[in-house]
N, C-alpha and C. Protein backbone atom coordinates (compact mmCIF):
# COMPACT_ATOMS: atom_id res chain seq x y z
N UNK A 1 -21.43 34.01 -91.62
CA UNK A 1 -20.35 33.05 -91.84
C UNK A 1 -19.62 33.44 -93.13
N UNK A 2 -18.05 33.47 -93.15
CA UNK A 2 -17.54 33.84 -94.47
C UNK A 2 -17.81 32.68 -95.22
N UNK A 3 -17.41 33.12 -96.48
CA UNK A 3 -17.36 31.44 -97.69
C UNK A 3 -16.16 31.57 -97.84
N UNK A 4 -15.77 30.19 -97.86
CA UNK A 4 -14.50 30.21 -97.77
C UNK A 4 -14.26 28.78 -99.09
N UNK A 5 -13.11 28.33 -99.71
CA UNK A 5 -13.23 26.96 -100.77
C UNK A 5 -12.37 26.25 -100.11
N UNK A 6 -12.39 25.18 -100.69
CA UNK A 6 -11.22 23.64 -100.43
C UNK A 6 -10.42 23.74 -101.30
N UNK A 7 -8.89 23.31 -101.25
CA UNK A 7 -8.21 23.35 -102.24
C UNK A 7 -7.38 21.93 -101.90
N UNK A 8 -6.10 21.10 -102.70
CA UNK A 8 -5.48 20.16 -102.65
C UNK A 8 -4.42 20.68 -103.35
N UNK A 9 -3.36 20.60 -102.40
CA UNK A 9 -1.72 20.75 -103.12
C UNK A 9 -1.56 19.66 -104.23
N UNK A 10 -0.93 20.67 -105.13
CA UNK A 10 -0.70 19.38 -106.50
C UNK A 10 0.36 18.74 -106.23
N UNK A 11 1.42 18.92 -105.27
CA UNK A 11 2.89 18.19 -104.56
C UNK A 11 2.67 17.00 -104.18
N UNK A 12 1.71 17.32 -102.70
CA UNK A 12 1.21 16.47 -101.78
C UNK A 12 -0.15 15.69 -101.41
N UNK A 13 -1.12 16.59 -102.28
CA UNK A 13 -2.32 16.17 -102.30
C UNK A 13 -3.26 16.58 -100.85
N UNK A 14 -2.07 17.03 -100.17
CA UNK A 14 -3.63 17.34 -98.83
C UNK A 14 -4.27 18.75 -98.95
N UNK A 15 -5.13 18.49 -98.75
CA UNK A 15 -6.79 19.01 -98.99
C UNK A 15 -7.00 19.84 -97.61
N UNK A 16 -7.01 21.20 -97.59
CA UNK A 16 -7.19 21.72 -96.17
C UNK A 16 -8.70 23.23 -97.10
N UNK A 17 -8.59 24.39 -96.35
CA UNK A 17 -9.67 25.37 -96.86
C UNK A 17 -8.66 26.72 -96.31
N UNK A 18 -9.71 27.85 -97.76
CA UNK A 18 -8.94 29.12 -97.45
C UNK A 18 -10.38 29.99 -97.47
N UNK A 19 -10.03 31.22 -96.97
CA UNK A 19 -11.07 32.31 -97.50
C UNK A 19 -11.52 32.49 -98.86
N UNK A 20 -12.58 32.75 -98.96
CA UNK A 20 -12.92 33.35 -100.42
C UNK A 20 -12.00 34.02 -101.17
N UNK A 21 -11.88 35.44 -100.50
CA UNK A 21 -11.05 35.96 -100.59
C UNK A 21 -9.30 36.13 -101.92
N UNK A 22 -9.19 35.01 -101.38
CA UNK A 22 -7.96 34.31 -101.83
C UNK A 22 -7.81 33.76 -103.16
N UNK A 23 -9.74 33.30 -103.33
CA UNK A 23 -9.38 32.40 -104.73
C UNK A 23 -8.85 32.74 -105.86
N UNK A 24 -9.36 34.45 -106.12
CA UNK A 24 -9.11 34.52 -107.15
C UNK A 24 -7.87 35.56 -106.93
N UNK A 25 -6.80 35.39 -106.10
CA UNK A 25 -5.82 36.96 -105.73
C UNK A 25 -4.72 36.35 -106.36
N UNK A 26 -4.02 37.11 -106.43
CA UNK A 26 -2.45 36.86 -106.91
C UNK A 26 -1.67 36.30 -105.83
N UNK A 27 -2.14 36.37 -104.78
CA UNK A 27 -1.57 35.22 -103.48
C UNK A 27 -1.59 34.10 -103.81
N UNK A 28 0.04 33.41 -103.30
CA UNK A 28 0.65 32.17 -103.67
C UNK A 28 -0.34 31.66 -102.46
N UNK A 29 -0.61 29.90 -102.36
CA UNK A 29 -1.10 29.50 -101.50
C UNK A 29 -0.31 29.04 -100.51
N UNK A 30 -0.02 28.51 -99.62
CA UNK A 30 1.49 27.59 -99.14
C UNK A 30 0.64 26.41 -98.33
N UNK A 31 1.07 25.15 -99.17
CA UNK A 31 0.65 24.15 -97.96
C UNK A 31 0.94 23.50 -96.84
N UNK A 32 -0.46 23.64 -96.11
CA UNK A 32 -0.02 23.31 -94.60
C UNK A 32 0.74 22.22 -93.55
N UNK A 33 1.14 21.01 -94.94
CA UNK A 33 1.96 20.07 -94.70
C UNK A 33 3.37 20.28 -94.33
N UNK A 34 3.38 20.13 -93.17
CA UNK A 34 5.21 20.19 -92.79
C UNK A 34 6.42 19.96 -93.77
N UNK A 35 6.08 18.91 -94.18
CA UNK A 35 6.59 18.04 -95.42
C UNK A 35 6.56 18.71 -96.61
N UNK A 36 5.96 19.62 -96.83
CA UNK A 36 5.57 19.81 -98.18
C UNK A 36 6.13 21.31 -98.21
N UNK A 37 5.15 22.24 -98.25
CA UNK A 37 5.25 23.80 -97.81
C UNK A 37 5.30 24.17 -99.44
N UNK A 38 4.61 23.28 -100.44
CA UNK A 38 4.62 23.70 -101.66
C UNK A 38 3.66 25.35 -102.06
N UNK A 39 4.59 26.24 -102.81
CA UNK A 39 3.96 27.66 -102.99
C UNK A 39 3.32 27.36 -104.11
N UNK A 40 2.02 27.88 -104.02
CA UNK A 40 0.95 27.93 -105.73
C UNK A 40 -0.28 28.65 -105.72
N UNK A 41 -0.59 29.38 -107.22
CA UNK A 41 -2.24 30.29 -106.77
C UNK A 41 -2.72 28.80 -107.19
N UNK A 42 -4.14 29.66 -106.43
CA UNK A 42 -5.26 29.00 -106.33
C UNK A 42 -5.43 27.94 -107.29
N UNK A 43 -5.34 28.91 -108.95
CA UNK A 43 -6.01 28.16 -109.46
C UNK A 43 -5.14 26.81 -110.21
N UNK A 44 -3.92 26.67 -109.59
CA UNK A 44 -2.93 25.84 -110.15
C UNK A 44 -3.47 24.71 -109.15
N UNK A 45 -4.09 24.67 -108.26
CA UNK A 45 -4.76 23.29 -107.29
C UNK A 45 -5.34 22.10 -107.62
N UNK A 46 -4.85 21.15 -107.62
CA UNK A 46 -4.98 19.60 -108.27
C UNK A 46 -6.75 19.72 -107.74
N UNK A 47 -7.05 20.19 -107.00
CA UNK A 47 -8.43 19.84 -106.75
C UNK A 47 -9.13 21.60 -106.05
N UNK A 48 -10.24 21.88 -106.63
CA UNK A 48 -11.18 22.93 -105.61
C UNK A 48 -12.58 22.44 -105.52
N UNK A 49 -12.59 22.59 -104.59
CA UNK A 49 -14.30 22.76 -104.00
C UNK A 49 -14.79 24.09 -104.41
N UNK A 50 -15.33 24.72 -104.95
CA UNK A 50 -15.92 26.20 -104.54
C UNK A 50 -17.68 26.11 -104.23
N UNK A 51 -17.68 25.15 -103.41
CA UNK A 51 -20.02 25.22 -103.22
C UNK A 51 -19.85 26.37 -101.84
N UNK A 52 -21.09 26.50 -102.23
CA UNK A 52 -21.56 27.26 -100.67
C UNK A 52 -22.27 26.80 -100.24
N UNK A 53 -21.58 26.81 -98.79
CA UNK A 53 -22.26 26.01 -98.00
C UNK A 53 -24.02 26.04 -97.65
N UNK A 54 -24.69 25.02 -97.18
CA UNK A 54 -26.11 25.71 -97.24
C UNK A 54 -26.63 25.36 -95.90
């Protein structure tokens, strides 16, 4: 199973998950809210999860 974290748009606040991968890249995130589509890295995210899962 990959690990993957939770993140929360600081715009809109919804809370969806990305690959590991991602957390720490220079990739903007884009959120998945229709409404929203706010661009941001990772670590600009009003909220992260990073546990692994067990």
């Amino acid at each position: 199973m990959n690990r993957i974290f939770w993140l929360e748009c600081p715009e809109c606040k919804t809370r969806w998950y990305a690959e590991w991968v991602l957390r720490h890249s220079e990739y903007k995130m884009e959120c998945p809210n229709a409404g929203c589509r706010n661009k941001f890295k990772a670590d600009d995210a009003s909220w992260i999860d990073e546990r692994e899962a067990r």
